[in-house]
PDB file of N, CA and C in Angstrom:
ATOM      1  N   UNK A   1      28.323   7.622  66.439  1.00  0.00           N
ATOM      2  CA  UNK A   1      28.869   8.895  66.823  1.00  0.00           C
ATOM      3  C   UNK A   1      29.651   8.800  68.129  1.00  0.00           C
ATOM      4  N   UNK A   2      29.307   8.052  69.434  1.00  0.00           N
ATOM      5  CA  UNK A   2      29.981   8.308  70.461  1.00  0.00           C
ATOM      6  C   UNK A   2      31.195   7.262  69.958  1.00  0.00           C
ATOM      7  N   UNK A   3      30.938   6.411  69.613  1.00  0.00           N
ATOM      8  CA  UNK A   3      31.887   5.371  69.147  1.00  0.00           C
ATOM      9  C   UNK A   3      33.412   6.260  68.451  1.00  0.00           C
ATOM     10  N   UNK A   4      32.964   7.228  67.294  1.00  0.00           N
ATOM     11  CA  UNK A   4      34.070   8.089  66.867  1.00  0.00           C
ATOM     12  C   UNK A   4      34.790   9.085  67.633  1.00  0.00           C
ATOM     13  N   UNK A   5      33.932   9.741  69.042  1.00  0.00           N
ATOM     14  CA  UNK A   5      34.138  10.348  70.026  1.00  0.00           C
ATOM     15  C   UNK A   5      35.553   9.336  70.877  1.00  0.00           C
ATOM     16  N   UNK A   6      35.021   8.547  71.387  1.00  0.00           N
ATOM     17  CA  UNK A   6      35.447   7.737  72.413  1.00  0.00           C
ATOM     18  C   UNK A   6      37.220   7.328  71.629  1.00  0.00           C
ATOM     19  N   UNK A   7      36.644   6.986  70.349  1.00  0.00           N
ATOM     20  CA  UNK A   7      38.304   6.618  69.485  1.00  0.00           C
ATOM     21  C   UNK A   7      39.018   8.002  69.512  1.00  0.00           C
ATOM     22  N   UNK A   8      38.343   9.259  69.542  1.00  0.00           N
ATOM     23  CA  UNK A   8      39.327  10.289  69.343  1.00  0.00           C
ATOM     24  C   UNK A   8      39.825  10.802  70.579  1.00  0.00           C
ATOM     25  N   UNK A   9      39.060  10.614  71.460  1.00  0.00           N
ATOM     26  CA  UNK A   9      39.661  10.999  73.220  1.00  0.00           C
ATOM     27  C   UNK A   9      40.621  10.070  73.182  1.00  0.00           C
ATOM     28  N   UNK A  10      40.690   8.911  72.825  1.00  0.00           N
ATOM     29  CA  UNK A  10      41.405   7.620  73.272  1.00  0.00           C
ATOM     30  C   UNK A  10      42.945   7.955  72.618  1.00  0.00           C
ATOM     31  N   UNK A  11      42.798   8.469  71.365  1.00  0.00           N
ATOM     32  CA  UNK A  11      44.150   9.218  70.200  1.00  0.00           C
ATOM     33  C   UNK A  11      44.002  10.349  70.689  1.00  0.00           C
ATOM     34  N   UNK A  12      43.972  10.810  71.506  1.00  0.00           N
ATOM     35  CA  UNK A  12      44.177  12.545  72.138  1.00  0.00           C
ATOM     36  C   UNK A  12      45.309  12.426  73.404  1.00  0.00           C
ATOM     37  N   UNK A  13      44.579  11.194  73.820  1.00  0.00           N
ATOM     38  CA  UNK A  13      45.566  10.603  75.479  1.00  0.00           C
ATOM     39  C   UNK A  13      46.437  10.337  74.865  1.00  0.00           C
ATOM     40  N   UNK A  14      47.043   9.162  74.529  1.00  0.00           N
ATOM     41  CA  UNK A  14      48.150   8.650  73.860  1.00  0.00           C
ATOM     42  C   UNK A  14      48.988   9.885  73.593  1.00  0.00           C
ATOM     43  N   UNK A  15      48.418  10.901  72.538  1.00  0.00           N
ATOM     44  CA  UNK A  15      49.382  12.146  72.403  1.00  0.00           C
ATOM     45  C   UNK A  15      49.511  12.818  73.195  1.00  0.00           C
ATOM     46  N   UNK A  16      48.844  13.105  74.114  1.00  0.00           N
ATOM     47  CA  UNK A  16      49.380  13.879  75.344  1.00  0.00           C
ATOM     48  C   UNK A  16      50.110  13.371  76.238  1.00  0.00           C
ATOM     49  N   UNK A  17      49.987  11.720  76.483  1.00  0.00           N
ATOM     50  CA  UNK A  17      50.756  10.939  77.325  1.00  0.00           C
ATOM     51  C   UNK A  17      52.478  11.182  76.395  1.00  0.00           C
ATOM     52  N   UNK A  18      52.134  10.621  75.254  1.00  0.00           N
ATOM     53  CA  UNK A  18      54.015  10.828  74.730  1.00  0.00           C
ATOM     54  C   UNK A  18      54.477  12.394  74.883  1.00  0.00           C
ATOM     55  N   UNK A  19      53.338  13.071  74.820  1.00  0.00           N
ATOM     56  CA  UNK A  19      53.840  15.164  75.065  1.00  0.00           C
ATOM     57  C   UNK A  19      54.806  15.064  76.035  1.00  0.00           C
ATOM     58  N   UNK A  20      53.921  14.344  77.187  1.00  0.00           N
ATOM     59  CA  UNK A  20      54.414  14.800  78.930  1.00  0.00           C
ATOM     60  C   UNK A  20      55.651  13.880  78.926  1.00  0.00           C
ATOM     61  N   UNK A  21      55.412  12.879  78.344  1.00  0.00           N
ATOM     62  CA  UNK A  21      56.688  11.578  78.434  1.00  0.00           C
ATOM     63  C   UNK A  21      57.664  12.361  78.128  1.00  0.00           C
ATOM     64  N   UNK A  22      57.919  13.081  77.057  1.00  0.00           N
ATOM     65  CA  UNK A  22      58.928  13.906  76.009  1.00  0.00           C
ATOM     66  C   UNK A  22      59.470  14.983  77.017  1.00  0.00           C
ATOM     67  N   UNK A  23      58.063  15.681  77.289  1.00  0.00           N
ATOM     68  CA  UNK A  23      58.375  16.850  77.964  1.00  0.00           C
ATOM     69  C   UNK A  23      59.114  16.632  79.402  1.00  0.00           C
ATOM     70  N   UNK A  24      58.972  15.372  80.022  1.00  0.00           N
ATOM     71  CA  UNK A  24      59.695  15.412  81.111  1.00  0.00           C
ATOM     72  C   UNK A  24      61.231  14.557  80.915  1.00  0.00           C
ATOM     73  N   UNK A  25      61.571  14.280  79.524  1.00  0.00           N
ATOM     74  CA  UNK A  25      63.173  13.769  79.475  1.00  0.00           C
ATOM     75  C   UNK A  25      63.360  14.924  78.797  1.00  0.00           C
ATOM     76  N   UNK A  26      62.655  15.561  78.535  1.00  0.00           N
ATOM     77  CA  UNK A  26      63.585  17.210  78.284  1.00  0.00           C
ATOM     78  C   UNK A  26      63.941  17.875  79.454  1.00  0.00           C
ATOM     79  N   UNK A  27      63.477  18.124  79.993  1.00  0.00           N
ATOM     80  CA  UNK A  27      63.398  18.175  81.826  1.00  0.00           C
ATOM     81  C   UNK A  27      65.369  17.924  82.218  1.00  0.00           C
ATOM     82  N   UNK A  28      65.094  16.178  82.261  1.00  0.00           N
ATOM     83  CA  UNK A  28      65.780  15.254  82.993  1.00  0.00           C
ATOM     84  C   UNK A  28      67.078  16.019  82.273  1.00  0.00           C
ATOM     85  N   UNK A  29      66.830  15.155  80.994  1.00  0.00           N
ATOM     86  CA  UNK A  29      68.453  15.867  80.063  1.00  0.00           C
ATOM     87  C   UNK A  29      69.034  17.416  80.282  1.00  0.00           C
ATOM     88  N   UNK A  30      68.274  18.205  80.723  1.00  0.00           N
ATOM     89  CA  UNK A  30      68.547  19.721  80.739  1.00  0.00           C
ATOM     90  C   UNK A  30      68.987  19.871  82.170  1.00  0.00           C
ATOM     91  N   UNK A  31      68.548  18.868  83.020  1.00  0.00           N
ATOM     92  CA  UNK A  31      69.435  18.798  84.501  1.00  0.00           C
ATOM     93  C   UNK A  31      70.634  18.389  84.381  1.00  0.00           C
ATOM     94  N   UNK A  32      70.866  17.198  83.696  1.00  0.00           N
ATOM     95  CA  UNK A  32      71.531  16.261  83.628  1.00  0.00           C
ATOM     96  C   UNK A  32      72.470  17.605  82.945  1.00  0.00           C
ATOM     97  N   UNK A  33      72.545  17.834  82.276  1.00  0.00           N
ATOM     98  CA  UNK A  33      73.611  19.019  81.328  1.00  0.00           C
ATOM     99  C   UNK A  33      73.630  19.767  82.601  1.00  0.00           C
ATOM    100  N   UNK A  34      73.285  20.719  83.255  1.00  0.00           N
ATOM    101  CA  UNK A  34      73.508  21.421  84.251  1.00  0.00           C
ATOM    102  C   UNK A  34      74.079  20.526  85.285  1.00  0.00           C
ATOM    103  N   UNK A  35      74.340  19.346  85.618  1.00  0.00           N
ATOM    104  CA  UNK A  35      74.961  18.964  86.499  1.00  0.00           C
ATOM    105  C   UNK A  35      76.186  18.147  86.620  1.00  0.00           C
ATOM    106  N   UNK A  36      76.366  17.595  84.770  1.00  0.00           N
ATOM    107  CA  UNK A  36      77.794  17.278  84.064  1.00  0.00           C
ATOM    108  C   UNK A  36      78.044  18.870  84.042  1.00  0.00           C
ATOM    109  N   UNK A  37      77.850  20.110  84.418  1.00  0.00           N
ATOM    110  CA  UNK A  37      78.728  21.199  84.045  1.00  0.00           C
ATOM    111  C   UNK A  37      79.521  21.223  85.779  1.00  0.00           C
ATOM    112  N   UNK A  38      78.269  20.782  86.309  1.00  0.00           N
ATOM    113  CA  UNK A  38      78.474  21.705  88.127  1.00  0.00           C
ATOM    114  C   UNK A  38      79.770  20.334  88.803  1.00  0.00           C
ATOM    115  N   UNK A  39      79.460  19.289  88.022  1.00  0.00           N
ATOM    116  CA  UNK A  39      80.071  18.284  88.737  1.00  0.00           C
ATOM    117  C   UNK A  39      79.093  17.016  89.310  1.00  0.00           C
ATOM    118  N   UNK A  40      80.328  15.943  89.518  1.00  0.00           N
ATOM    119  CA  UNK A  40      78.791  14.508  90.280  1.00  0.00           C
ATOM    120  C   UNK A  40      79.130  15.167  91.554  1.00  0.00           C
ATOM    121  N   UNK A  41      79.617  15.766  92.357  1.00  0.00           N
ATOM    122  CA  UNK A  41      79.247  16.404  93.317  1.00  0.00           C
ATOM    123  C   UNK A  41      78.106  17.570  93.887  1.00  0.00           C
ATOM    124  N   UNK A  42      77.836  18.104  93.044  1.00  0.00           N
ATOM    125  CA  UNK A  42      77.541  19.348  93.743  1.00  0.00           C
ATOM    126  C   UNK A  42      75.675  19.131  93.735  1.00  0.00           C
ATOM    127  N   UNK A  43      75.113  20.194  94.005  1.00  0.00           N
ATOM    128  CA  UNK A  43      73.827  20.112  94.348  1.00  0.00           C
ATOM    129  C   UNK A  43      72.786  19.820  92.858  1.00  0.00           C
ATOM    130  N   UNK A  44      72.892  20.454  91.838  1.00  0.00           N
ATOM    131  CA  UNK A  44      72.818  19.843  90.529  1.00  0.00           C
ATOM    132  C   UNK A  44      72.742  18.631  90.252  1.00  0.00           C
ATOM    133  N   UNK A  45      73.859  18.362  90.766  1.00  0.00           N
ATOM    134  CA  UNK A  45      73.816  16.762  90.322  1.00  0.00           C
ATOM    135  C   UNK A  45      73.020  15.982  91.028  1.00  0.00           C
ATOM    136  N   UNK A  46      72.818  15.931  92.700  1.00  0.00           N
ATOM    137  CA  UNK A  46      71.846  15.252  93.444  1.00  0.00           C
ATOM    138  C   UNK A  46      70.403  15.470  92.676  1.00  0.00           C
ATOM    139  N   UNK A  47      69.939  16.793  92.548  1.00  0.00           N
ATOM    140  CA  UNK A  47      68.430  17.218  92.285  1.00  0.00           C
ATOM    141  C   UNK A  47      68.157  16.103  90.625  1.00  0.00           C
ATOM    142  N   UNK A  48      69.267  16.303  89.912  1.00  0.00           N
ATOM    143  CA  UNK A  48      69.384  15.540  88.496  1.00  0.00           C
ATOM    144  C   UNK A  48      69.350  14.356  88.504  1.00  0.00           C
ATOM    145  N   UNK A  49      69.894  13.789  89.442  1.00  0.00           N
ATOM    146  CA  UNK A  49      69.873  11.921  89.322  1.00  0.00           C
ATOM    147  C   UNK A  49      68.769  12.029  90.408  1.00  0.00           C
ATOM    148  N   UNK A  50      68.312  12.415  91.414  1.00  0.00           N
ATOM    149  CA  UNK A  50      66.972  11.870  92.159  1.00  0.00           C
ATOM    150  C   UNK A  50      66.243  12.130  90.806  1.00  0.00           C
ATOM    151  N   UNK A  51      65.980  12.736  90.266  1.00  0.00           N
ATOM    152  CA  UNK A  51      64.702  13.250  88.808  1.00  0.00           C
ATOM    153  C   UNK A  51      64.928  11.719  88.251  1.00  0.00           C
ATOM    154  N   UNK A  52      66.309  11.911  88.173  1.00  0.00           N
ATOM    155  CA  UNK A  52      65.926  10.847  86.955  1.00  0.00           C
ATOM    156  C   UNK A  52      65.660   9.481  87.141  1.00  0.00           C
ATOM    157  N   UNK A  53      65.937   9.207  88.783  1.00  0.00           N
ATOM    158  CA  UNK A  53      65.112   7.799  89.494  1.00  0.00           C
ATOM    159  C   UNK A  53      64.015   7.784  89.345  1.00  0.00           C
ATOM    160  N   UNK A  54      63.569   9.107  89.539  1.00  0.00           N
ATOM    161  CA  UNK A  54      61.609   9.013  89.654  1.00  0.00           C
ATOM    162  C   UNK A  54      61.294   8.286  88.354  1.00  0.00           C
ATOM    163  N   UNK A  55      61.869   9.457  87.373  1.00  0.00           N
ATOM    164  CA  UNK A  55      60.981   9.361  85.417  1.00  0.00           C
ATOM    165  C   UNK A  55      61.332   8.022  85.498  1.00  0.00           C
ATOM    166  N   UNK A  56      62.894   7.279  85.589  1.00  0.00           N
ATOM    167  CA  UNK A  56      63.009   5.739  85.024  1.00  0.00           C
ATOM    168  C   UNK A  56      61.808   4.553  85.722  1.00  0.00           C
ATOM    169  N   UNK A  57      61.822   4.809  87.084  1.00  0.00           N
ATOM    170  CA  UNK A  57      61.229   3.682  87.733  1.00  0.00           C
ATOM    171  C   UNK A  57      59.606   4.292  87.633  1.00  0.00           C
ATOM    172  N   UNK A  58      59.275   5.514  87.472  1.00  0.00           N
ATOM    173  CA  UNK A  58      57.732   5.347  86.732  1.00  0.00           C
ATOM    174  C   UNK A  58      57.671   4.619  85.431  1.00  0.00           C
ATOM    175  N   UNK A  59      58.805   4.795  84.378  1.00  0.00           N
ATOM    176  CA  UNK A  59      58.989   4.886  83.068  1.00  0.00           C
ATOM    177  C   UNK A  59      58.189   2.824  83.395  1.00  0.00           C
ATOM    178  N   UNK A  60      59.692   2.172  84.323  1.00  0.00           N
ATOM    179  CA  UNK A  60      59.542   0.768  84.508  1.00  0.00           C
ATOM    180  C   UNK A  60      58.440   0.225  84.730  1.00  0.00           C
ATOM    181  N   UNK A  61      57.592   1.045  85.755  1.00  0.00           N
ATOM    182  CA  UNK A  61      56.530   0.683  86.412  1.00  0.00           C
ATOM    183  C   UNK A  61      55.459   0.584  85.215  1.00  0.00           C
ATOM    184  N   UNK A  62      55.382   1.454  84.401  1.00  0.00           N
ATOM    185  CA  UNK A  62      54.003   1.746  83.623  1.00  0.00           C
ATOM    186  C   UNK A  62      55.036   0.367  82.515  1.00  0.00           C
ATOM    187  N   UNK A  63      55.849   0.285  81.879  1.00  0.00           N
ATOM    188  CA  UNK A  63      56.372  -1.193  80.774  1.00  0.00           C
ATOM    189  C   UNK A  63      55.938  -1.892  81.261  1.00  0.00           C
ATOM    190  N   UNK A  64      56.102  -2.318  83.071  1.00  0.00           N
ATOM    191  CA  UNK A  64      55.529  -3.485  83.491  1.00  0.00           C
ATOM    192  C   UNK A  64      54.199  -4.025  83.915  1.00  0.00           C
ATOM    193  N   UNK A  65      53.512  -2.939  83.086  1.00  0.00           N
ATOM    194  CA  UNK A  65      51.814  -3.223  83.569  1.00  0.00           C
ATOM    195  C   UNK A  65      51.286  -3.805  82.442  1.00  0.00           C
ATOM    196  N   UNK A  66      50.537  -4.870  82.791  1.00  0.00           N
ATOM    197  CA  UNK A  66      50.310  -5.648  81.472  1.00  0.00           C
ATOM    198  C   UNK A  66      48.892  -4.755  80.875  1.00  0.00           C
ATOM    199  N   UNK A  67      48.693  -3.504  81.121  1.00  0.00           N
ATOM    200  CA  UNK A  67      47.759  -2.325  80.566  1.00  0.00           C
ATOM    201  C   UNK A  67      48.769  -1.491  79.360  1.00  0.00           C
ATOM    202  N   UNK A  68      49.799  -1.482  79.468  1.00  0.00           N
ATOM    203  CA  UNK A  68      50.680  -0.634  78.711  1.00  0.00           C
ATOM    204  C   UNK A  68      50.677  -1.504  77.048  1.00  0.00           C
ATOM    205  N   UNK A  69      49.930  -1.227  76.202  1.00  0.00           N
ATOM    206  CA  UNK A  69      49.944  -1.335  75.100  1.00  0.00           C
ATOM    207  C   UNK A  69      51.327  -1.606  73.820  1.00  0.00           C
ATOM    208  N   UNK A  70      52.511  -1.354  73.902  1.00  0.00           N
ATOM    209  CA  UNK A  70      53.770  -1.393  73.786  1.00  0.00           C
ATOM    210  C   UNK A  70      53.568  -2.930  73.709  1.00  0.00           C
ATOM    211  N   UNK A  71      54.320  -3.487  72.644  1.00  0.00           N
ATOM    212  CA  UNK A  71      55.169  -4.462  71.534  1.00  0.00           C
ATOM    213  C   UNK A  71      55.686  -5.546  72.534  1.00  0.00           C
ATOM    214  N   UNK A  72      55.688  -6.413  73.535  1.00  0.00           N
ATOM    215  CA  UNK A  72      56.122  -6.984  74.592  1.00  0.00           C
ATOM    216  C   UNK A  72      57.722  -6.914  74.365  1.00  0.00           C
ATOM    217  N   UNK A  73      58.171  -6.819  73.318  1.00  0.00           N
ATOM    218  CA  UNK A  73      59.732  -7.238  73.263  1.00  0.00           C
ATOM    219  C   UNK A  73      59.951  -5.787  73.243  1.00  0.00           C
ATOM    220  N   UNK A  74      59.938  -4.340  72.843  1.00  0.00           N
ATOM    221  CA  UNK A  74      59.609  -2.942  72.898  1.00  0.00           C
ATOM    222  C   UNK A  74      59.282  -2.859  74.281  1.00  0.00           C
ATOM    223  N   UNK A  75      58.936  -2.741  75.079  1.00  0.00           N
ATOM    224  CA  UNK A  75      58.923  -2.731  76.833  1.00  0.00           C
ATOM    225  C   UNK A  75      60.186  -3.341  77.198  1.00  0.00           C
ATOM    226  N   UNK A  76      60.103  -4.682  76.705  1.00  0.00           N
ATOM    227  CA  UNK A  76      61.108  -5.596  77.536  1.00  0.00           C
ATOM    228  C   UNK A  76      62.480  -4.754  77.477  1.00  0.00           C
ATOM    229  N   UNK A  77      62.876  -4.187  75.870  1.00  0.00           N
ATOM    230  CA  UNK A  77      64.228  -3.590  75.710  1.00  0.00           C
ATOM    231  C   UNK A  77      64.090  -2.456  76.653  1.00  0.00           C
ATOM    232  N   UNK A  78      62.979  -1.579  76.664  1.00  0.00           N
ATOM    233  CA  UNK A  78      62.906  -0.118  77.297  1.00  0.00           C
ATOM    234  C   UNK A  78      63.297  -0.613  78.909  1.00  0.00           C
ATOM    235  N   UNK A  79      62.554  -1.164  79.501  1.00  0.00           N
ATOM    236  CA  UNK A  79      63.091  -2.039  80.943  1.00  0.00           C
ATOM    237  C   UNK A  79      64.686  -1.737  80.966  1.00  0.00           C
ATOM    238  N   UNK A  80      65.315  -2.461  79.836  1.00  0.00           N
ATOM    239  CA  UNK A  80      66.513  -2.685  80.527  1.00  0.00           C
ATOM    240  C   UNK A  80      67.287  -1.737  79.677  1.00  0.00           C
ATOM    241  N   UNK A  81      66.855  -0.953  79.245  1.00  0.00           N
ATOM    242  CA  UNK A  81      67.344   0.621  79.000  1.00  0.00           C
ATOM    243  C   UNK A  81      67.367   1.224  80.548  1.00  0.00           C
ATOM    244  N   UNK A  82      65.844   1.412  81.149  1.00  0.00           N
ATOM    245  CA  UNK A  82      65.819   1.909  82.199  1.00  0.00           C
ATOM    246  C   UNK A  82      66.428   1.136  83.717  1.00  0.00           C
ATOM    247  N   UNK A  83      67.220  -0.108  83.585  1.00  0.00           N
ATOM    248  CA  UNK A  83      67.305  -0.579  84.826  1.00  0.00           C
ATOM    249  C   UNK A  83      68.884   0.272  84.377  1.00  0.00           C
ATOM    250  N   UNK A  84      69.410  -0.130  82.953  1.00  0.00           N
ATOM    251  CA  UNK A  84      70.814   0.377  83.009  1.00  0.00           C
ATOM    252  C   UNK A  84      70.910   1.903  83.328  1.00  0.00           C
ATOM    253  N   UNK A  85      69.800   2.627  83.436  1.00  0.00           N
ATOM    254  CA  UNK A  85      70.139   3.974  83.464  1.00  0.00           C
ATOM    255  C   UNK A  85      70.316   4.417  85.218  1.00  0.00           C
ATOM    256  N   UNK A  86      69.069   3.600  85.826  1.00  0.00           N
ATOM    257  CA  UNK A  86      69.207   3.683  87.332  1.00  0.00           C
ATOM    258  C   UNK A  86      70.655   2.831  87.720  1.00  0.00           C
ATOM    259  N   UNK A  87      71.056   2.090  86.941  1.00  0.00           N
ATOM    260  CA  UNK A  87      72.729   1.410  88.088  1.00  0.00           C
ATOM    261  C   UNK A  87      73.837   2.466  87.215  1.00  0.00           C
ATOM    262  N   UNK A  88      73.496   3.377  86.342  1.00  0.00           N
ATOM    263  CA  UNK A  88      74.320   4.764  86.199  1.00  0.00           C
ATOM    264  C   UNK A  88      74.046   5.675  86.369  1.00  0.00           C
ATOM    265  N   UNK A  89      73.196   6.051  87.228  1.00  0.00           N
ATOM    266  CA  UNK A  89      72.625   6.769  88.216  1.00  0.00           C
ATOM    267  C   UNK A  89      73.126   6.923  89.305  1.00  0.00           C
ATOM    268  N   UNK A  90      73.135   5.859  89.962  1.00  0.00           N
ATOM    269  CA  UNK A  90      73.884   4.961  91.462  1.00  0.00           C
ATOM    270  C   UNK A  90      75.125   5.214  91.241  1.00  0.00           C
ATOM    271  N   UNK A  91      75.678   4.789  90.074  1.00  0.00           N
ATOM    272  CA  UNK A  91      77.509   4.937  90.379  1.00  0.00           C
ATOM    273  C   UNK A  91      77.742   5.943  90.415  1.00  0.00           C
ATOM    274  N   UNK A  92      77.312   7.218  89.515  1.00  0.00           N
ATOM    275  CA  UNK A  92      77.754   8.587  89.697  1.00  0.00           C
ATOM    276  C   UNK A  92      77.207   8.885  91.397  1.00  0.00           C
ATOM    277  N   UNK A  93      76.154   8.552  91.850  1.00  0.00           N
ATOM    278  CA  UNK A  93      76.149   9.112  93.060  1.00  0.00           C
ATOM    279  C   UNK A  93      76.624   8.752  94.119  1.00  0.00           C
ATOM    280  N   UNK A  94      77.365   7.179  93.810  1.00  0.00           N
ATOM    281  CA  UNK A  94      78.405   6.645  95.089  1.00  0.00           C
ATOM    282  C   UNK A  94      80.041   7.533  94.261  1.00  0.00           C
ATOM    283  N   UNK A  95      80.173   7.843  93.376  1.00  0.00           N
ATOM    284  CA  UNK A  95      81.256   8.367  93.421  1.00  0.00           C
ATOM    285  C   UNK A  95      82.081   7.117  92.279  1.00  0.00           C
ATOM    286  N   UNK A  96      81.478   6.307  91.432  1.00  0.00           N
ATOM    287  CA  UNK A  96      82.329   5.259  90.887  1.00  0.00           C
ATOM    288  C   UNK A  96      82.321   5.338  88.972  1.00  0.00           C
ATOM    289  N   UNK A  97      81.148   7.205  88.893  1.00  0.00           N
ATOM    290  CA  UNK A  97      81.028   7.531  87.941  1.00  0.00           C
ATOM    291  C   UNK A  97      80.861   8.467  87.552  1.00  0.00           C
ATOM    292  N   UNK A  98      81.268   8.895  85.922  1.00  0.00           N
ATOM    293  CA  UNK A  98      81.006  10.731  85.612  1.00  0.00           C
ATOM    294  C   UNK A  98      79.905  10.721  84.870  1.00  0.00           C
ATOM    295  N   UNK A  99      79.287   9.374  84.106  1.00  0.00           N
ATOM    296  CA  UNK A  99      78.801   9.222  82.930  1.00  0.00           C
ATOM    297  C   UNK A  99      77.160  10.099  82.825  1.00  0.00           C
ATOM    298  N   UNK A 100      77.360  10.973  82.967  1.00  0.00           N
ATOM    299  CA  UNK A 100      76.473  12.025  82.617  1.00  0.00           C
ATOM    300  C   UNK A 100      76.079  11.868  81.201  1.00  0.00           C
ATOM    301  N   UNK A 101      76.847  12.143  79.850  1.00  0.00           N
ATOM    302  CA  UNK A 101      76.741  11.795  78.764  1.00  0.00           C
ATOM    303  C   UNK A 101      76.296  10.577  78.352  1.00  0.00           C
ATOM    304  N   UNK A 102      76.307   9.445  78.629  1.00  0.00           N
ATOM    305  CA  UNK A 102      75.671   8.050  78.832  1.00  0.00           C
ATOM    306  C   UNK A 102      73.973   8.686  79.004  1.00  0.00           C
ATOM    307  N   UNK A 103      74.213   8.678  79.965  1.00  0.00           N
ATOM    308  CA  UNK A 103      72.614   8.586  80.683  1.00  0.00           C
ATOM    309  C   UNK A 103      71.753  10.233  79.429  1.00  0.00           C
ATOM    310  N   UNK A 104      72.381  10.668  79.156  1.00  0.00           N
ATOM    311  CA  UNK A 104      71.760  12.171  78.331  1.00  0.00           C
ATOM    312  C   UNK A 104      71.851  11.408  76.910  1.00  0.00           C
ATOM    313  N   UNK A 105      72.682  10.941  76.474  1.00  0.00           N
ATOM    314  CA  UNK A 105      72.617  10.114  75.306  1.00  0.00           C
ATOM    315  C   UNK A 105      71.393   9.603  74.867  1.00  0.00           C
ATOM    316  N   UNK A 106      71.398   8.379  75.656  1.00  0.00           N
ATOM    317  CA  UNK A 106      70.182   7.394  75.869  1.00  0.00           C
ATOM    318  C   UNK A 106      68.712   8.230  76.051  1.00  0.00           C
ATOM    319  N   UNK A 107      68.289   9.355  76.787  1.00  0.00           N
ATOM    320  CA  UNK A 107      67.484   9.509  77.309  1.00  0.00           C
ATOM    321  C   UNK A 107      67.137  10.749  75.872  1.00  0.00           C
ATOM    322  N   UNK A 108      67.985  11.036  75.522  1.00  0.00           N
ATOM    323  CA  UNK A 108      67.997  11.531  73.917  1.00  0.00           C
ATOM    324  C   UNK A 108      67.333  11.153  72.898  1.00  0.00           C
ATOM    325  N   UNK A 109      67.574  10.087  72.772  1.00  0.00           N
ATOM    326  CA  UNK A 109      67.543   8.559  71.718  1.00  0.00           C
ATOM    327  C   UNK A 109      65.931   8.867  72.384  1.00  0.00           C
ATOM    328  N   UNK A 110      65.890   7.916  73.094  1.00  0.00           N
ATOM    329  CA  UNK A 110      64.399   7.455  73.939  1.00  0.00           C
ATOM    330  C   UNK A 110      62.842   8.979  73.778  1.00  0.00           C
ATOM    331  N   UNK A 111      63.462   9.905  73.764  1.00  0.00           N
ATOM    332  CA  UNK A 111      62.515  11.105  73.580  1.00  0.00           C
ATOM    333  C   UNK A 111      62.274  11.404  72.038  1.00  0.00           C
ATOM    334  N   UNK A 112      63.482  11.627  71.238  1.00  0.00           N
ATOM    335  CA  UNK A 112      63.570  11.502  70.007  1.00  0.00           C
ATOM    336  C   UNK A 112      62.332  10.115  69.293  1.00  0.00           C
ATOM    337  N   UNK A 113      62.222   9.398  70.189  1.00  0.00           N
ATOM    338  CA  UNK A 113      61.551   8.328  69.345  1.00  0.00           C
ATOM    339  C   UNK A 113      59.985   8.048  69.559  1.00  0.00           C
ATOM    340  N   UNK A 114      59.498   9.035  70.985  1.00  0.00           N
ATOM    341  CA  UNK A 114      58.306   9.460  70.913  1.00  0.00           C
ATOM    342  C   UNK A 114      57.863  10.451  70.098  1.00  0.00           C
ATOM    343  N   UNK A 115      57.219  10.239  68.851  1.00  0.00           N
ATOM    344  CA  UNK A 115      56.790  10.672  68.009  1.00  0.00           C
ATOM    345  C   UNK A 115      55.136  10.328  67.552  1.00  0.00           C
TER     346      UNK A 115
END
């Protein structure tokens, strides 16, 4: 009995972990749209790409823990999903990019596939 307990808390986390995962690139993308409207200038856009440093480099941090359960080659790609999203992050905020749609694309894809 605790044994069936312990497996169903254990499949309860997991789904709540992909909920919040989901729920916070819905977040990101819904900035990210509000700040391809306002411009890579304006205040939108700062609040939108700091967000989306945090989610990627937590996103990195938790692939790179050898606790994270994930497919080793499935991390490895997500990694460099997320390193490419932080150096298009950076260019829109030095001014060397618009690619808003890039980064909402991807982060699309990536939510869509927590299921």
């Amino acid at each position: 009995m605790y044994q069936f307990s312990y497996a169903e808390v254990q499949q309860d986390a997991v789904a709540d972990s992909k909920d919040r995962e989901r729920q916070v690139l819905d977040k990101s993308i819904k900035m990210l749209e509000s700040a391809r409207e306002a411009g890579p200038r304006s205040r939108e856009s700062i609040e939108a790409l700091f967000f989306v440093n945090r989610v990627w480099v937590r996103f990195i941090e938790d692939l790179g823990s050898p606790e994270n359960e994930l497919e080793q080659e499935l991390r490895a790609n997500l990694i460099s999903i997320g390193i490419w999203v932080l150096r298009e992050t950076e260019k829109i905020r030095i001014g060397e990019s618009e690619n808003f749609d890039g980064i909402i694309d991807i982060s699309s894809i990536i939510r869509d596939g927590l299921q």
